[in-house]
Protein backbone atom coordinates (compact mmCIF):
# COMPACT_ATOMS: atom_id res chain seq x y z
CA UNK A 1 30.47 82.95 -68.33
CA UNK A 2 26.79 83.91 -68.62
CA UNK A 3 25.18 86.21 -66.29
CA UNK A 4 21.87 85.34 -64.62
CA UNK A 5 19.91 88.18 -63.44
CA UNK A 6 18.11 88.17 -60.19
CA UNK A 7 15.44 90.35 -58.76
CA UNK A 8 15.16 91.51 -55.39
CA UNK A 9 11.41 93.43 -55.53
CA UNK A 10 9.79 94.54 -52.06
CA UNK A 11 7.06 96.76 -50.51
CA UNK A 12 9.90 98.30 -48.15
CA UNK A 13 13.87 98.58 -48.49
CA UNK A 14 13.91 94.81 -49.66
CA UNK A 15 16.59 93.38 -47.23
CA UNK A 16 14.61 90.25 -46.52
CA UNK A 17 14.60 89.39 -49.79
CA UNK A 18 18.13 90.03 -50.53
CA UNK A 19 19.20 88.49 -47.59
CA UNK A 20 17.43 85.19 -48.35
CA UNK A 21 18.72 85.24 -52.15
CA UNK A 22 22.65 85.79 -50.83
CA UNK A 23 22.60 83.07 -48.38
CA UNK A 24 21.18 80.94 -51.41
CA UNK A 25 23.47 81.77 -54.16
CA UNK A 26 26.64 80.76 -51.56
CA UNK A 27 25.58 77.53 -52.31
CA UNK A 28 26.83 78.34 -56.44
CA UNK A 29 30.24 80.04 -55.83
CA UNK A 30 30.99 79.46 -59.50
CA UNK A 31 28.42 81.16 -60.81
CA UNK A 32 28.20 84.77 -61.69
CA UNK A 33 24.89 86.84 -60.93
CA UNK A 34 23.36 90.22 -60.81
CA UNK A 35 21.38 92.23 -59.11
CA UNK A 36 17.99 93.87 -59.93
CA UNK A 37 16.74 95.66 -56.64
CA UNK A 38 13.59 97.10 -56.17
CA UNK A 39 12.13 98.82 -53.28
CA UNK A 40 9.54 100.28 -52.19
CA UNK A 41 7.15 99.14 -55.13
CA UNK A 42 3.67 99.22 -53.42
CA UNK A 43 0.96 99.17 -56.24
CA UNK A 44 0.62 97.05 -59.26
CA UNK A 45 1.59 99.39 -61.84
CA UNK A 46 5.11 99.98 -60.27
CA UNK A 47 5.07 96.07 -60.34
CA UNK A 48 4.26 95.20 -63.80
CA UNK A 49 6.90 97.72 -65.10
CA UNK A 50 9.52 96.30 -63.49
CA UNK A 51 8.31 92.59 -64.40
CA UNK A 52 7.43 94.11 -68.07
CA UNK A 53 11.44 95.06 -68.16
CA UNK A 54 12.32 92.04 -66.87
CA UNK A 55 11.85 90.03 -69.85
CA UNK A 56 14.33 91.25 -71.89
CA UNK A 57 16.53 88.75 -69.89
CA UNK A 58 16.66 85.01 -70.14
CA UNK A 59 14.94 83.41 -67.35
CA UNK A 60 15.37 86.26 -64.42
CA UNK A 61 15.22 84.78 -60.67
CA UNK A 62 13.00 87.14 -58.55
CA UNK A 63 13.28 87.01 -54.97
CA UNK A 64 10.07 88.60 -53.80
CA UNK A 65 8.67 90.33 -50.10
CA UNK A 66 5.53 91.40 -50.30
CA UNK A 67 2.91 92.37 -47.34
CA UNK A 68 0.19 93.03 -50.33
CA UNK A 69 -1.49 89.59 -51.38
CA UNK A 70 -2.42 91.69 -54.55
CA UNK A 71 0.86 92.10 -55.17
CA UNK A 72 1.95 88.83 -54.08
CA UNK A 73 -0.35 87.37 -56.79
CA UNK A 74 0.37 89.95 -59.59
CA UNK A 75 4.45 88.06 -59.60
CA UNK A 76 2.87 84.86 -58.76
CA UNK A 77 1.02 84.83 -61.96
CA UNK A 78 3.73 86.03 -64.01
CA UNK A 79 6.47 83.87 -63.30
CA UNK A 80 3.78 80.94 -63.72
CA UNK A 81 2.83 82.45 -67.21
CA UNK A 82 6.38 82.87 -68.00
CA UNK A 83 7.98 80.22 -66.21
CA UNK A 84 10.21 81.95 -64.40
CA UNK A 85 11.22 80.88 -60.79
CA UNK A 86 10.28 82.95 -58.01
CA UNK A 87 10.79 82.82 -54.62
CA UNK A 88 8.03 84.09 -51.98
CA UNK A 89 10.14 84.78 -49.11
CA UNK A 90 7.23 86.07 -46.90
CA UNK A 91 4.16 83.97 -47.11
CA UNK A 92 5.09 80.27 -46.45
CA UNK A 93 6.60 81.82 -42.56
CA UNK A 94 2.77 84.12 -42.58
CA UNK A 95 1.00 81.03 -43.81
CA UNK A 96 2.42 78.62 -41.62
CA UNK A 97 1.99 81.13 -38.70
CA UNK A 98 -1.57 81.37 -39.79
CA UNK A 99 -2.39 77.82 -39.68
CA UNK A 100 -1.01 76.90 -36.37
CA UNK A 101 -2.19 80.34 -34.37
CA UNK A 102 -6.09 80.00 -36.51
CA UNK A 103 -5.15 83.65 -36.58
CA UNK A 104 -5.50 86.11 -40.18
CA UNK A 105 -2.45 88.20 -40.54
CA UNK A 106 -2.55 91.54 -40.52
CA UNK A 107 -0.37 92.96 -43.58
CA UNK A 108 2.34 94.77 -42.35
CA UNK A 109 4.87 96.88 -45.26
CA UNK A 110 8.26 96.35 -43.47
CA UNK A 111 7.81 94.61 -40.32
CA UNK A 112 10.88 93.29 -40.21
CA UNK A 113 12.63 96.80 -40.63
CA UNK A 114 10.35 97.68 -37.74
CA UNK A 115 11.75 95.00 -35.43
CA UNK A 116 15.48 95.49 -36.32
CA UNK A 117 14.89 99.29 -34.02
CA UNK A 118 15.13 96.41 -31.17
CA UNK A 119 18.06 95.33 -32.68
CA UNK A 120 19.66 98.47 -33.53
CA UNK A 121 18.67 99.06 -29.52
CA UNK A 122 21.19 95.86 -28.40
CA UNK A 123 24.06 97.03 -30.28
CA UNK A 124 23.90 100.26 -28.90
CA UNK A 125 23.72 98.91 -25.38
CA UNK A 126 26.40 96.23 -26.06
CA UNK A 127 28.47 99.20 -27.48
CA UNK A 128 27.88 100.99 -24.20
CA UNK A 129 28.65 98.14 -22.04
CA UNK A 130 32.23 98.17 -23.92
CA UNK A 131 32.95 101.65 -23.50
CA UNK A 132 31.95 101.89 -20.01
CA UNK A 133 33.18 98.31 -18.86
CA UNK A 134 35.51 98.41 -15.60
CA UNK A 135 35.55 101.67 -15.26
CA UNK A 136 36.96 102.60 -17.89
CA UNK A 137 35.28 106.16 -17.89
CA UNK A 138 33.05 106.17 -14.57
CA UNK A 139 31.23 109.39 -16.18
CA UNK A 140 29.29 107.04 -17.91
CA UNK A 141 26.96 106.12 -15.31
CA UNK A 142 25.22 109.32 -15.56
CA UNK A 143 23.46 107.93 -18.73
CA UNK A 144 23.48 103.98 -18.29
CA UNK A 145 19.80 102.28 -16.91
CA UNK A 146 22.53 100.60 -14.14
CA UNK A 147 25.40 100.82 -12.50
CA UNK A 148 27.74 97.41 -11.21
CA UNK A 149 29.76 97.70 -8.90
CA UNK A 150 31.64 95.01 -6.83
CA UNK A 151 35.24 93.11 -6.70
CA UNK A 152 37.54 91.61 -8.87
CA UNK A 153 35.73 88.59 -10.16
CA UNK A 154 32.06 88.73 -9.06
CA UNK A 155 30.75 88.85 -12.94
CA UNK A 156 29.97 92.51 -12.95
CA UNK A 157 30.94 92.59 -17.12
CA UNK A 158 29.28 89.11 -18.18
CA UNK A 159 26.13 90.50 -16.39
CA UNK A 160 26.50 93.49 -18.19
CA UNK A 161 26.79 92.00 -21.40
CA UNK A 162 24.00 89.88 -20.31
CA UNK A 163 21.95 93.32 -19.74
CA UNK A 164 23.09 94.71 -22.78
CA UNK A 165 21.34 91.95 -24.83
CA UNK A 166 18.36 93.14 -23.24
CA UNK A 167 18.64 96.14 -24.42
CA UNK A 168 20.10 97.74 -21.25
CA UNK A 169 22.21 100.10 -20.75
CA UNK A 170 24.82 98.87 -17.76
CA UNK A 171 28.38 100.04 -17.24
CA UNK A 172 29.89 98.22 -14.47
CA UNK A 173 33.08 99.79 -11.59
CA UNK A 174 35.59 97.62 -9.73
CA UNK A 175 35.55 98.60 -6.19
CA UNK A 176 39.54 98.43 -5.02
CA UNK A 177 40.56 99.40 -1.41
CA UNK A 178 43.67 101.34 -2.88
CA UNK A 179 41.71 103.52 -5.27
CA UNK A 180 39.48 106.23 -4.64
CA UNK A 181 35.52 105.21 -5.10
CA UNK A 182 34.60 107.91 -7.97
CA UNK A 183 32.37 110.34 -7.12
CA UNK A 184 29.34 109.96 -9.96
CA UNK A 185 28.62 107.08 -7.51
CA UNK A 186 27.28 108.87 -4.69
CA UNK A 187 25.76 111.47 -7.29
CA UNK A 188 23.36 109.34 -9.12
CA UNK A 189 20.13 108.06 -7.13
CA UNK A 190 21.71 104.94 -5.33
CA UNK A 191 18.13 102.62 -6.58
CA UNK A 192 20.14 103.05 -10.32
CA UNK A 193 23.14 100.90 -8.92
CA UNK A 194 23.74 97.51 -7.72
CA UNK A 195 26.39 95.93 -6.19
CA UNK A 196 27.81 92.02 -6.45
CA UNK A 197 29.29 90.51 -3.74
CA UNK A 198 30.74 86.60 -3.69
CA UNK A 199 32.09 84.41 -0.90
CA UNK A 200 36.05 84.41 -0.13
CA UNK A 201 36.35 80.68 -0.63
CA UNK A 202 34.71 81.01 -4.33
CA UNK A 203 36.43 84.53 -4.96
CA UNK A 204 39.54 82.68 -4.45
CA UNK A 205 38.97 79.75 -6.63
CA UNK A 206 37.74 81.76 -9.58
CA UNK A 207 41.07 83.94 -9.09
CA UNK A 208 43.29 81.34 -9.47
CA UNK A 209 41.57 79.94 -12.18
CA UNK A 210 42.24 82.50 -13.73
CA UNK A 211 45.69 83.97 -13.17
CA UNK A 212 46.78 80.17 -14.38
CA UNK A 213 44.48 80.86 -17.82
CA UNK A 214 46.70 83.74 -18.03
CA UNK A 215 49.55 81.55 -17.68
CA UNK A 216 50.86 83.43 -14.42
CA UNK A 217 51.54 82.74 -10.78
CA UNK A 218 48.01 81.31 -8.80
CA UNK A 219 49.54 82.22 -5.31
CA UNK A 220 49.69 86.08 -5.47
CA UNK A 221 48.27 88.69 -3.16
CA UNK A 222 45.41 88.99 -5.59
CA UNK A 223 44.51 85.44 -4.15
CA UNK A 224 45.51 85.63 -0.80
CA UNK A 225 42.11 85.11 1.49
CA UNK A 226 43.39 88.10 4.00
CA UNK A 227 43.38 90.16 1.06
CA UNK A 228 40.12 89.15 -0.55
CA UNK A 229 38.31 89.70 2.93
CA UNK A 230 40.01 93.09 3.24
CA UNK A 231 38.27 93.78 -0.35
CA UNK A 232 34.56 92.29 0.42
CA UNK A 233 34.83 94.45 3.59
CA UNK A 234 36.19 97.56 1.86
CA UNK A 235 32.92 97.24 -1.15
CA UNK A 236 30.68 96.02 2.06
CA UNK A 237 31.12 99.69 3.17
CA UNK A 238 30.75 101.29 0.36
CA UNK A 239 27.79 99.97 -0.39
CA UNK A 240 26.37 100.64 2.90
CA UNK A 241 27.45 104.37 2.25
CA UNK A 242 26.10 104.12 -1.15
CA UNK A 243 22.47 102.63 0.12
CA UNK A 244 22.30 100.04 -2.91
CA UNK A 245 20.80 96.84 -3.13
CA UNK A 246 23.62 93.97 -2.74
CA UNK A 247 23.05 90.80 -4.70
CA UNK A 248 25.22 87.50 -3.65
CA UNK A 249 26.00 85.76 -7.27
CA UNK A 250 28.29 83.29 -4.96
CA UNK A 251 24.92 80.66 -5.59
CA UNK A 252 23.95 82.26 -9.03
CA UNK A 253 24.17 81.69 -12.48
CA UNK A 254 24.07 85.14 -15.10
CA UNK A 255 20.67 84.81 -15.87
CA UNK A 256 19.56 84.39 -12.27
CA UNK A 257 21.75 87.92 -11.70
CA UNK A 258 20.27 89.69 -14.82
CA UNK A 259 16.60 88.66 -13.67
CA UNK A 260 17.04 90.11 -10.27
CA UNK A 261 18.49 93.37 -11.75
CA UNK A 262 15.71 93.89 -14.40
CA UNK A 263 13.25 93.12 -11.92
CA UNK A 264 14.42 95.77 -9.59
CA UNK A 265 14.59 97.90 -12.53
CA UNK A 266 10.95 97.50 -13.77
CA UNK A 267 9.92 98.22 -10.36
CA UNK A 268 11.80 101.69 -10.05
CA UNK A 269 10.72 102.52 -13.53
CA UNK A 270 14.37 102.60 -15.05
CA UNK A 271 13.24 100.26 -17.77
C-alpha cells in the first residue's frame, strides 16, 4: 500500500490543522497516511526548510494554520509552483469574517489555543459539579461560586450542570427532614447559596414519573403529598435560618433558573 505523507505546519501547537486533516481523512478509511507535524514555525526560513524537505516525497498534502499572511503566501506559492494540494484552514473562516463584519483582522498566533482556557474552564466546573453533586461531599461548598440546595426533585443537578457550562462552579445539597442540614451551610456567606423550592402538586407528579422510569412502585411515601409538604416546610425553614434567596422553578424552565442565579451572582461579585 503506498504511503501519502501529510503535513500539519502552524504558527502555534498546530491542533487546528490536525484536527481539520483527521476529520478529512475519515472519509478514506482504506488509505494509509502519515504524519509530518510542525509547530511553532513563525518566520519564513523555518518554513522553507520544512517545505525544501518536503519534496523528497511524492505529492505531500499540507494542512496549513497560519496567523502570518507572509507565511500564508510563502506555502501558497509553493504548492502552486509544485502542484501540491494545500489546505488553508484559517483564512477562508478570517476572510469570510472580514467581508461580512467590513472589519481587518488582527493576526493572532494561536487564538484558538487561547479560547480553549474557556474550555478547559467548563470541564473543570462540569467535573466539580460531579464530584460535589447531591451532597456527595458537602465540604465542597467552601470552594464552589454556588451552593443548591432544595428537595428531592426541584432540578438542583440539571441547573448545576447548566451552571457548569457556564463555567460555574455549583455543587448542589438535598435538604431531607431526617438528616442533619451540614454545617458548611450556615458557615459560608448565605448570598453564595440558593435554594429551589416547587409546588406539592408538581413535586408529586415529577416523583412518580420517575419512580415508574425506574421501574418501581409510584405510590410510596416518597410521593405521598403529607410527606412532600412536611419536606417543603422542613427546607422552608432552613432557608429562612440560612437567609438565602428562594427561587420557585415550579413555573420555570433551566435556563430561566440559571439566568436568575448568574444574575444574582454578577451582582454580589461571585462571578
Amino acid at each position: 500500500m503506498e504511503h501519502y505523507q501529510i503535513y500539519i505546519i502552524s504558527d502555534s501547537i498546530g491542533d487546528t490543522a490536525e484536527n481539520v486533516a483527521n476529520a478529512s481523512l475519515r472519509q478514506f478509511p482504506n488509505m494509509d497516511f502519515q504524519f509530518n507535524r510542525h509547530t511553532r514555525v513563525t518566520n519564513k526560513e523555518h518554513l522553507e526548510k520544512i517545505l525544501t524537505e518536503a519534496k523528497q516525497y511524492v505529492s505531500p498534502l499540507f494542512f496549513h494554520s497560519f496567523a502570518s499572511k507572509e507565511l500564508t503566501d510563502c506555502i501558497t506559492q509553493f504548492c502552486l509552483f509544485h502542484q501540491y494540494s494545500a489546505v488553508d484552514v484559517l483564512t477562508p473562516g478570517v476572510e469570510a469574517i472580514a467581508a461580512t463584519t467590513k472589519q481587518v483582522p488582527i493576526p493572532i498566533t494561536g487564538a484558538l489555543r487561547k479560547l480553549d482556557a474557556g474550555y478547559f474552564s467548563r470541564v473543570e466546573a462540569i467535573e466539580f459539579a460531579v464530584r460535589y453533586d447531591d451532597g456527595k461531599d458537602p465540604r465542597g461548598l467552601r470552594t464552589a461560586d454556588v451552593g443548591i440546595i432544595g428537595v428531592s426533585r426541584t432540578s438542583k443537578t440539571p441547573l448545576c450542570m447548566y451552571l457548569a457550562n457556564k463555567s460555574i462552579r455549583a455543587t448542589n445539597i438535598p435538604l431531607v427532614p431526617e438528616l442533619p442540614v451540614p454545617k458548611v451551610i450556615f458557615e459560608v456567606p448565605s448570598s453564595k447559596i440558593i435554594g429551589l423550592t416547587n409546588s406539592p402538586e408538581k413535586l408529586i407528579r415529577i416523583r412518580k414519573e420517575r419512580m415508574k422510569s425506574m421501574g418501581l412502585n409510584a405510590d410510596t411515601s416518597y410521593t405521598n403529598l403529607a410527606r412532600i409538604f412536611e419536606e417543603i416546610e422542613f427546607a422552608n425553614e432552613v432557608m429562612k435560618k440560612i437567609g438565602c434567596p428562594i427561587i420557585d422553578v415550579s413555573d420555570k424552565a433551566i435556563e430561566e433558573t440559571a439566568d436568575l442565579v448568574i444574575r444574582h451572582l454578577k451582582k454580589i461579585n461571585q462571578i
